[in-house]
Protein backbone atom coordinates (compact mmCIF):
# COMPACT_ATOMS: atom_id res chain seq x y z
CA UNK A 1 12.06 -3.24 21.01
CA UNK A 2 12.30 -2.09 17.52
CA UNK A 3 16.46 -2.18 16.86
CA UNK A 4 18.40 1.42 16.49
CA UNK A 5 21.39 2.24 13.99
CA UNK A 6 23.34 5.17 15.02
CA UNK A 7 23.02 7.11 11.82
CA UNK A 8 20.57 6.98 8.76
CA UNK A 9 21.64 4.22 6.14
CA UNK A 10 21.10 4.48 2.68
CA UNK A 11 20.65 0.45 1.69
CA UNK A 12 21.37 -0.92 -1.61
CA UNK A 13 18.19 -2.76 -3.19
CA UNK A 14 18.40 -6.14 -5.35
CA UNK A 15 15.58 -7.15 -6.44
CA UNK A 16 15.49 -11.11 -7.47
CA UNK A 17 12.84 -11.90 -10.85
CA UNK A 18 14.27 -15.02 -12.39
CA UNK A 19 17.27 -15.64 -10.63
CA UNK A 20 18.59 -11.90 -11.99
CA UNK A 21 19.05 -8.82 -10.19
CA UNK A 22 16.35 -6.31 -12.06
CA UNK A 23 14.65 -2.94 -11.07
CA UNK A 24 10.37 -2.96 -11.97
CA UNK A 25 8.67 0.25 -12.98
CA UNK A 26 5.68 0.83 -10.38
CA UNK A 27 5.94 -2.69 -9.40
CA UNK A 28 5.31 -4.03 -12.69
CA UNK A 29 6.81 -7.51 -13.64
CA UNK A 30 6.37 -6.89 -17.17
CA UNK A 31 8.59 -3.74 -17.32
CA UNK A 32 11.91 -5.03 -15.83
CA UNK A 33 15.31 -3.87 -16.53
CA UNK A 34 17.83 -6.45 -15.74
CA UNK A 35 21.06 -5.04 -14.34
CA UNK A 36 22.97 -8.03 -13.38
CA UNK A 37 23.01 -11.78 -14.02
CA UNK A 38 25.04 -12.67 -10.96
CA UNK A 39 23.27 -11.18 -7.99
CA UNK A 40 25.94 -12.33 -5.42
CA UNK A 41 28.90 -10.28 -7.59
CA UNK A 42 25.86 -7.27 -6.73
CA UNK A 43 25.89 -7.90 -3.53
CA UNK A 44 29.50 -8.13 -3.25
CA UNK A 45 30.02 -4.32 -5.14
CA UNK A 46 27.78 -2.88 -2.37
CA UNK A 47 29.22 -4.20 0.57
CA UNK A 48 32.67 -3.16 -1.20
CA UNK A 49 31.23 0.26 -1.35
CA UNK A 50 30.44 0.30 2.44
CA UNK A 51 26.44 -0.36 2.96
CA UNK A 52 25.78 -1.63 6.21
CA UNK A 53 22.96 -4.16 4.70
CA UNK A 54 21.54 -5.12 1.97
CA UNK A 55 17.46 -5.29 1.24
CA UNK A 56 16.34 -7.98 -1.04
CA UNK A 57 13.42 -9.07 -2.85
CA UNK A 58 11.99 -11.82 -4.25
CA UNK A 59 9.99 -9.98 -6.65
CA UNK A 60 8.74 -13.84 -7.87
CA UNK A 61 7.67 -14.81 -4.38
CA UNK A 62 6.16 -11.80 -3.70
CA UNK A 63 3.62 -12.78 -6.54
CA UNK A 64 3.68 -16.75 -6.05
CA UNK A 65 3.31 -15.99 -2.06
CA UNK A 66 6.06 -18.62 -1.20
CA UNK A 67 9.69 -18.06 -1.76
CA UNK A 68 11.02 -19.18 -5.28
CA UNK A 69 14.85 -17.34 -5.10
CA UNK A 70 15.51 -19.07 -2.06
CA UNK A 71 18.92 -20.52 -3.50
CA UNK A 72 20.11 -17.33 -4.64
CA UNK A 73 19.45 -15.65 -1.35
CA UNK A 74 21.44 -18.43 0.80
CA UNK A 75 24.04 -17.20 -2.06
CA UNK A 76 24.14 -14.11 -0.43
CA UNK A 77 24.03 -14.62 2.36
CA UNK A 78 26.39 -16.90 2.68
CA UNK A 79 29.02 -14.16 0.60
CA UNK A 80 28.24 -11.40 2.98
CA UNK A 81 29.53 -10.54 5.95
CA UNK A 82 26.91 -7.52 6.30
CA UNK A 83 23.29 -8.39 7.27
CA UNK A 84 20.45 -9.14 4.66
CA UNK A 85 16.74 -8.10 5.00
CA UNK A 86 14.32 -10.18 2.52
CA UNK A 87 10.64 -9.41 1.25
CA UNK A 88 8.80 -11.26 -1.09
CA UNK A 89 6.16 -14.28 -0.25
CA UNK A 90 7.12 -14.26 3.44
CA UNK A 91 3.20 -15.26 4.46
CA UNK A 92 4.24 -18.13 7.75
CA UNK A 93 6.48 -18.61 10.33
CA UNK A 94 8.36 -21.40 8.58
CA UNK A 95 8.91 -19.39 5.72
CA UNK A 96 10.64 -16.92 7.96
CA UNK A 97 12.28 -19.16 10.01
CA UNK A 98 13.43 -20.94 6.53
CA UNK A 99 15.14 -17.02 5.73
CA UNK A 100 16.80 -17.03 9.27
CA UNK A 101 18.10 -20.59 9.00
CA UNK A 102 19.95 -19.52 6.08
CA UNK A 103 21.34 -16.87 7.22
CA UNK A 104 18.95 -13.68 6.92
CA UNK A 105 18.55 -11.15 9.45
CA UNK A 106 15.17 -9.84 9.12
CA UNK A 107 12.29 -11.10 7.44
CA UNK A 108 9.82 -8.21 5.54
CA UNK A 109 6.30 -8.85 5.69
CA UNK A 110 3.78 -7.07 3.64
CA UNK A 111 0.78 -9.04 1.98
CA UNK A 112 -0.30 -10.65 5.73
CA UNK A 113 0.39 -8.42 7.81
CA UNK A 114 -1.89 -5.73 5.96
CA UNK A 115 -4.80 -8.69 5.55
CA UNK A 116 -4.13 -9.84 8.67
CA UNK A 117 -2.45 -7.66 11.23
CA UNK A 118 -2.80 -9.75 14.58
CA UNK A 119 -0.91 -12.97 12.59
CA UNK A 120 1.78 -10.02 11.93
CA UNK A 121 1.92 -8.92 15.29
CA UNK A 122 2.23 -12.83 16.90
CA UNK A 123 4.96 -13.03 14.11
CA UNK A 124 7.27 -10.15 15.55
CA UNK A 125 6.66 -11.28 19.28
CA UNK A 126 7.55 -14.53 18.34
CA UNK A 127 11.14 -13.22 16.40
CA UNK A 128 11.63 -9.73 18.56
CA UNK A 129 13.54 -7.63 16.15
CA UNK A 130 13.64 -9.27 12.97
CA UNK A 131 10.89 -8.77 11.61
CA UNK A 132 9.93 -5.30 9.76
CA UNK A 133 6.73 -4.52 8.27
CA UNK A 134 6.73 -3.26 4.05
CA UNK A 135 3.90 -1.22 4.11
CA UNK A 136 3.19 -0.29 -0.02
CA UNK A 137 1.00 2.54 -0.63
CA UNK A 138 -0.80 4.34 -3.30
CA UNK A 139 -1.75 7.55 -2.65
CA UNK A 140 -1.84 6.55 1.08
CA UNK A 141 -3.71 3.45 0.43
CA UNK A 142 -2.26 0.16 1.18
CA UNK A 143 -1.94 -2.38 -1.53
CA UNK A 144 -0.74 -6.07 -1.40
CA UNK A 145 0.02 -9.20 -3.60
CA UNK A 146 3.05 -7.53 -5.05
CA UNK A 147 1.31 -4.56 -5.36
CA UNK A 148 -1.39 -6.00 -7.63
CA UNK A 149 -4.47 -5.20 -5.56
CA UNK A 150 -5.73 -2.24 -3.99
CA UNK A 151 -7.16 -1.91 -0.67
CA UNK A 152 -8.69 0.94 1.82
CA UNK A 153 -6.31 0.78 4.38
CA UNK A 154 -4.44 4.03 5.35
CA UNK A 155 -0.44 3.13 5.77
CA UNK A 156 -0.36 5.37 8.97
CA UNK A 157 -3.23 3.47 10.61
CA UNK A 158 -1.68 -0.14 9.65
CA UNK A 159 1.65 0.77 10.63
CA UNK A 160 -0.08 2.12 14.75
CA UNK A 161 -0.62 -1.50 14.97
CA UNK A 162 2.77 -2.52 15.09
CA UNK A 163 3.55 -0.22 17.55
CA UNK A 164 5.30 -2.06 20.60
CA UNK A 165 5.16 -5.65 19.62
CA UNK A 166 8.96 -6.31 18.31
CA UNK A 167 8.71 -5.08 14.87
CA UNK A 168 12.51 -4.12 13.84
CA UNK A 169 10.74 -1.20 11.23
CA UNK A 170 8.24 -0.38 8.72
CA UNK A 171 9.50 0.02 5.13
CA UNK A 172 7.06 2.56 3.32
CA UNK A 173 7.17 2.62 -0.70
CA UNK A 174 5.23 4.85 -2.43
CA UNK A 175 4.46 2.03 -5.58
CA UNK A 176 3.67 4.98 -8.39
CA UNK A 177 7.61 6.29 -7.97
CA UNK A 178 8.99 3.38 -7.87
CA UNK A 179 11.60 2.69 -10.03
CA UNK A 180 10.80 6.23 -11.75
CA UNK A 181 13.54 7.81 -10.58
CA UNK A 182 10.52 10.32 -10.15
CA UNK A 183 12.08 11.56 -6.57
CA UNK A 184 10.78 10.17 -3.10
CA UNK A 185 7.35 11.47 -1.65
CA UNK A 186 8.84 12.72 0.75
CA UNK A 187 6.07 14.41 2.85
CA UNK A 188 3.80 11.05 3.28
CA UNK A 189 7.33 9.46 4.56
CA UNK A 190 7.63 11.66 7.26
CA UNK A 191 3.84 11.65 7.88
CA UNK A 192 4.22 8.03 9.04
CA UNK A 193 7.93 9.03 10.94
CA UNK A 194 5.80 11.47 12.65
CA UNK A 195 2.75 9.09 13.42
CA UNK A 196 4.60 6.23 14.64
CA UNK A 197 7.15 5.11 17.13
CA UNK A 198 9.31 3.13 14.96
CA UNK A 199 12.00 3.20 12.70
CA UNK A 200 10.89 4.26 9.36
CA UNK A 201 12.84 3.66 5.36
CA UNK A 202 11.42 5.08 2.59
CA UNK A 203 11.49 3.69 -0.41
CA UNK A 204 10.47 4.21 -3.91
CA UNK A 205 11.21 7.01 -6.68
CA UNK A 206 14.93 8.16 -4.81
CA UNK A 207 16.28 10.03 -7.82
CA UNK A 208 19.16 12.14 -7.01
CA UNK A 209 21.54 13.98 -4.67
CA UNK A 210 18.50 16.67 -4.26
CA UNK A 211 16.14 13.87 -3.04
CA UNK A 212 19.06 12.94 -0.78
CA UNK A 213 19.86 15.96 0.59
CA UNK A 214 15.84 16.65 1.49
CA UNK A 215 15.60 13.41 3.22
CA UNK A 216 18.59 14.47 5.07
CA UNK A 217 17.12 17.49 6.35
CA UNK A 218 13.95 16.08 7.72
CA UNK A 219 15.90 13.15 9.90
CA UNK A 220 15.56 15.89 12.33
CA UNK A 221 11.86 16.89 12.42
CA UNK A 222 10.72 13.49 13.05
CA UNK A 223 11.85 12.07 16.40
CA UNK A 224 14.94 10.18 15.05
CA UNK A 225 12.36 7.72 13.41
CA UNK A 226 13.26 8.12 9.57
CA UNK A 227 15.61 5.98 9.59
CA UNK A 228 16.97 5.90 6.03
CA UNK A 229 15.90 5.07 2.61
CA UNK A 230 16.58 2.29 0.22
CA UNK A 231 17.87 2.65 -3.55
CA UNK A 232 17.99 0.77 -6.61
CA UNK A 233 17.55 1.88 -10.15
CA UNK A 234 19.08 5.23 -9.37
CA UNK A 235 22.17 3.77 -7.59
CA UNK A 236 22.07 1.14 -10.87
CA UNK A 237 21.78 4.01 -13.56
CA UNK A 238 24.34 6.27 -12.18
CA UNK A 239 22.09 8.78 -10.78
CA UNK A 240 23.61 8.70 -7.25
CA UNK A 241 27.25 8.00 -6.04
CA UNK A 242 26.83 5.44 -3.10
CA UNK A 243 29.88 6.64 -1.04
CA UNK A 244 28.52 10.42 -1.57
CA UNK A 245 24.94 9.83 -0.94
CA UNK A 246 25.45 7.64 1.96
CA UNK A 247 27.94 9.79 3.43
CA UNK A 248 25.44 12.88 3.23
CA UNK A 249 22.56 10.93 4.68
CA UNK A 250 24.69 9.87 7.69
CA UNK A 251 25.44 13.05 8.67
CA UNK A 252 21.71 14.05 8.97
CA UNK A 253 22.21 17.30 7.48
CA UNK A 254 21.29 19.26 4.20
């Protein structure tokens, strides 16, 4: 059974490329910003400023398809006291096991599972409620290899396959906001909310208080499935207050 929070979270992104907390533009490893040379201290600030968990990446495994900011992410771990979720080159059990060992509490999967959807599903009946599926779209297409190639999968019909089988949530990014501060697409997120019964966090393109306060108001229309969102160059630039915007999306309201 798919795990419940009792109010939406807004979660705090770091994204690993190099051993350094950055922020891509549309998923693009040659446009990084780095924000932070010390990821830990990151992780540290957020968990100061009250997130409930963190969501990591390792942008570099995500493209290498095997985890290569594995020390850094025990790092965290190990600092934290809230849980961790971590995507990027999570393709076998051991991998994810590797992740759990060390202290993670879900594992994302995203490249597999949309190649290869029944390995997914054995995955998440194997480890009931940790793991959650990263579904990244493009104009409702599904795309994989961090985000480098294109498929003709629609996200709502992957994500009905993971209905029921011990997936903890799908994360849906839109991959042409993110890291655009562009604002969320907000209407294919609660498409999927709608579609699907499981717990759903957008992310990609989160800009500002507006975006915030929209996602708050559709928590209602869809079940109690959207779930959240996840933020990172707009929480890193300044665009949102954490305390404000998390306190706004908790309530649920506009």
């Amino acid at each position: 059974m798919a795990e419940r929070h009792a109010s939406p979270e807004l979660i705090p992104a770091i994204d690993l490329k190099d051993g350094r907390c950055v922020r891509l533009r549309q998923g693009r490893m040659d446009d990084a910003t780095v924000f932070s040379d010390d990821p830990v201290a990151m992780a540290l600030h957020w968990q100061q400023l009250g997130a409930r968990r963190l969501h990591v990446v390792d942008l570099d495994g995500a493209f290498a398809g095997r985890p290569v900011n594995g020390g850094v992410i025990s790092s965290i771990c190990e600092a934290l006291d809230i849980p961790v979720q971590i995507g990027g080159g999570i393709r076998d059990a051991a991998t994810l096991q590797g992740y759990l060992d060390a202290g993670v509490r879900w594992g994302i999967i995203g490249t597999r599972a949309a190649r290869e959807p029944a390995w997914a599903m054995e995955l998440a009946q194997a480890y009931p409620g940790q793991v959650i599926v990263g579904i990244d779209a493009r104009k409702g297409l599904v795309a994989t290899e961090g985000w480098a190639a294109a498929t003709e999968l629609a996200a709502v019909d992957l994500a009905r396959r993971f209905e029921g089988v011990g997936v903890a949530g799908i994360i849906y990014t839109d991959i042409d906001r993110d890291g655009m501060l562009s604002g969320i697409n907000l209407d294919e997120t609660v498409r999927l909310a709608e579609a699907i019964d499981l717990p759903v966090y957008a992310s990609g393109g989160l800009a500002s208080m507006a975006d915030v306060e929209r996602l708050a108001a559709a928590i209602g229309c869809c079940r109690g499935r959207l779930a959240g969102c996840i933020s990172g160059r707009a929480l890193y630039e300044g665009a949102l207050d954490y305390r404000q915007a998390s306190d706004l999306l908790a309530r649920g309201v506009a």
